[in-house]
Protein backbone atom coordinates (compact mmCIF):
# COMPACT_ATOMS: atom_id res chain seq x y z
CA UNK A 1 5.04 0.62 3.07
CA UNK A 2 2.53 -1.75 1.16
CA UNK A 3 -0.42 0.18 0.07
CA UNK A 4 -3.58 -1.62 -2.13
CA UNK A 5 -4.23 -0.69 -5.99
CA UNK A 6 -7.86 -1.52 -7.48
CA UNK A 7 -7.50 -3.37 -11.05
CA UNK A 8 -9.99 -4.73 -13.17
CA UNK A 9 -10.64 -9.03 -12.87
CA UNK A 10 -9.38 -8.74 -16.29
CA UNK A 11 -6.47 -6.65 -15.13
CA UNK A 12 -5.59 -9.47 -12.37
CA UNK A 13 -6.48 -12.05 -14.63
CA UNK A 14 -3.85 -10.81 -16.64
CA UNK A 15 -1.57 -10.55 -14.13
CA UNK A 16 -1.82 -13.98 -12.79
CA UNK A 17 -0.48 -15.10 -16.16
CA UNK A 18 2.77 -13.65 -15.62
CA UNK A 19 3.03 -14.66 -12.02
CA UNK A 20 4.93 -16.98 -10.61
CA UNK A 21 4.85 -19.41 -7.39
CA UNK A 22 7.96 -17.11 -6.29
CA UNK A 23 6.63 -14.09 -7.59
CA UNK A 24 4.52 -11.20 -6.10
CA UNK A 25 2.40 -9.22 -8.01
CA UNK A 26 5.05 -6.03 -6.63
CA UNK A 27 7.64 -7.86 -8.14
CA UNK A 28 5.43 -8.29 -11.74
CA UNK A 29 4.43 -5.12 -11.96
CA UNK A 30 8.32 -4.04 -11.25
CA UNK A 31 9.93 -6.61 -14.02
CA UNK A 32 7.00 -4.87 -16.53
CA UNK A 33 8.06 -1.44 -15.73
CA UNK A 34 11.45 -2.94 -15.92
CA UNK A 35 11.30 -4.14 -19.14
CA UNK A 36 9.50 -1.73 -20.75
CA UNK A 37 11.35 2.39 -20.64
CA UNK A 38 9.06 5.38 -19.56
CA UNK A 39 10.62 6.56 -22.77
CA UNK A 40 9.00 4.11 -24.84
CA UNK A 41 5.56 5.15 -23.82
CA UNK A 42 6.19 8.74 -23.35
CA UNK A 43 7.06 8.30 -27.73
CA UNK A 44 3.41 6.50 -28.08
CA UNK A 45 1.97 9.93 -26.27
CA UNK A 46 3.55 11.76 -28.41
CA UNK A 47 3.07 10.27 -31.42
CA UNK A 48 -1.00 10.25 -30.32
CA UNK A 49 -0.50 14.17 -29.61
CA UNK A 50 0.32 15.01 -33.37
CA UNK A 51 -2.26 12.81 -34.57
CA UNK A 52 -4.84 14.68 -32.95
CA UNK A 53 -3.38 18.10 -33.74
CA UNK A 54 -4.14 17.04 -37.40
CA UNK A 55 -7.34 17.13 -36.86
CA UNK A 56 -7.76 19.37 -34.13
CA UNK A 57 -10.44 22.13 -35.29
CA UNK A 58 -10.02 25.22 -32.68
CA UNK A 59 -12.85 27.25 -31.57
CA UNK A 60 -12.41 31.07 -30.74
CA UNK A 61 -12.49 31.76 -27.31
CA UNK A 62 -15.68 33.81 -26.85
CA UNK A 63 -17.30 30.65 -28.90
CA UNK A 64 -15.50 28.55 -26.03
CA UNK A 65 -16.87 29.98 -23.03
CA UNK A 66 -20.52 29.86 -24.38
CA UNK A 67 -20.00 26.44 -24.69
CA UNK A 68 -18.71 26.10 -21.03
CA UNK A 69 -20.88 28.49 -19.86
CA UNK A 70 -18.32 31.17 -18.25
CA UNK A 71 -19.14 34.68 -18.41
């Protein structure tokens, strides 16, 4: 099944640079993913999670729903 994914020019721009004559974008896309591990990215996530819980300031929950505007 070949389906169509909207990028940025920038994006495809990008892209083009690692293409080759041979090479679809599929099989770019697949030798990025392949290169780089889902666990590698899931660390970066992470790693942004606890930065923000440093700083994260939490608001009590009747505060919270005035600010949402939920009765």
């Amino acid at each position: 099944m070949i389906t169509t994914i909207c990028v940025r020019e920038e994006t495809k721009k990008r892209l083009n640079e690692y293409k080759t004559e041979k090479m679809t974008y599929d099989d770019v896309l697949n030798y990025l993913m392949d290169t780089i591990a889902m666990e590698d990215i899931a660390e970066e996530d992470i790693k942004e999670y606890y930065r923000r819980l440093e700083t994260f300031d939490p608001v009590p929950k009747d505060e919270f729903k005035k600010m949402i505007k939920v009765s």
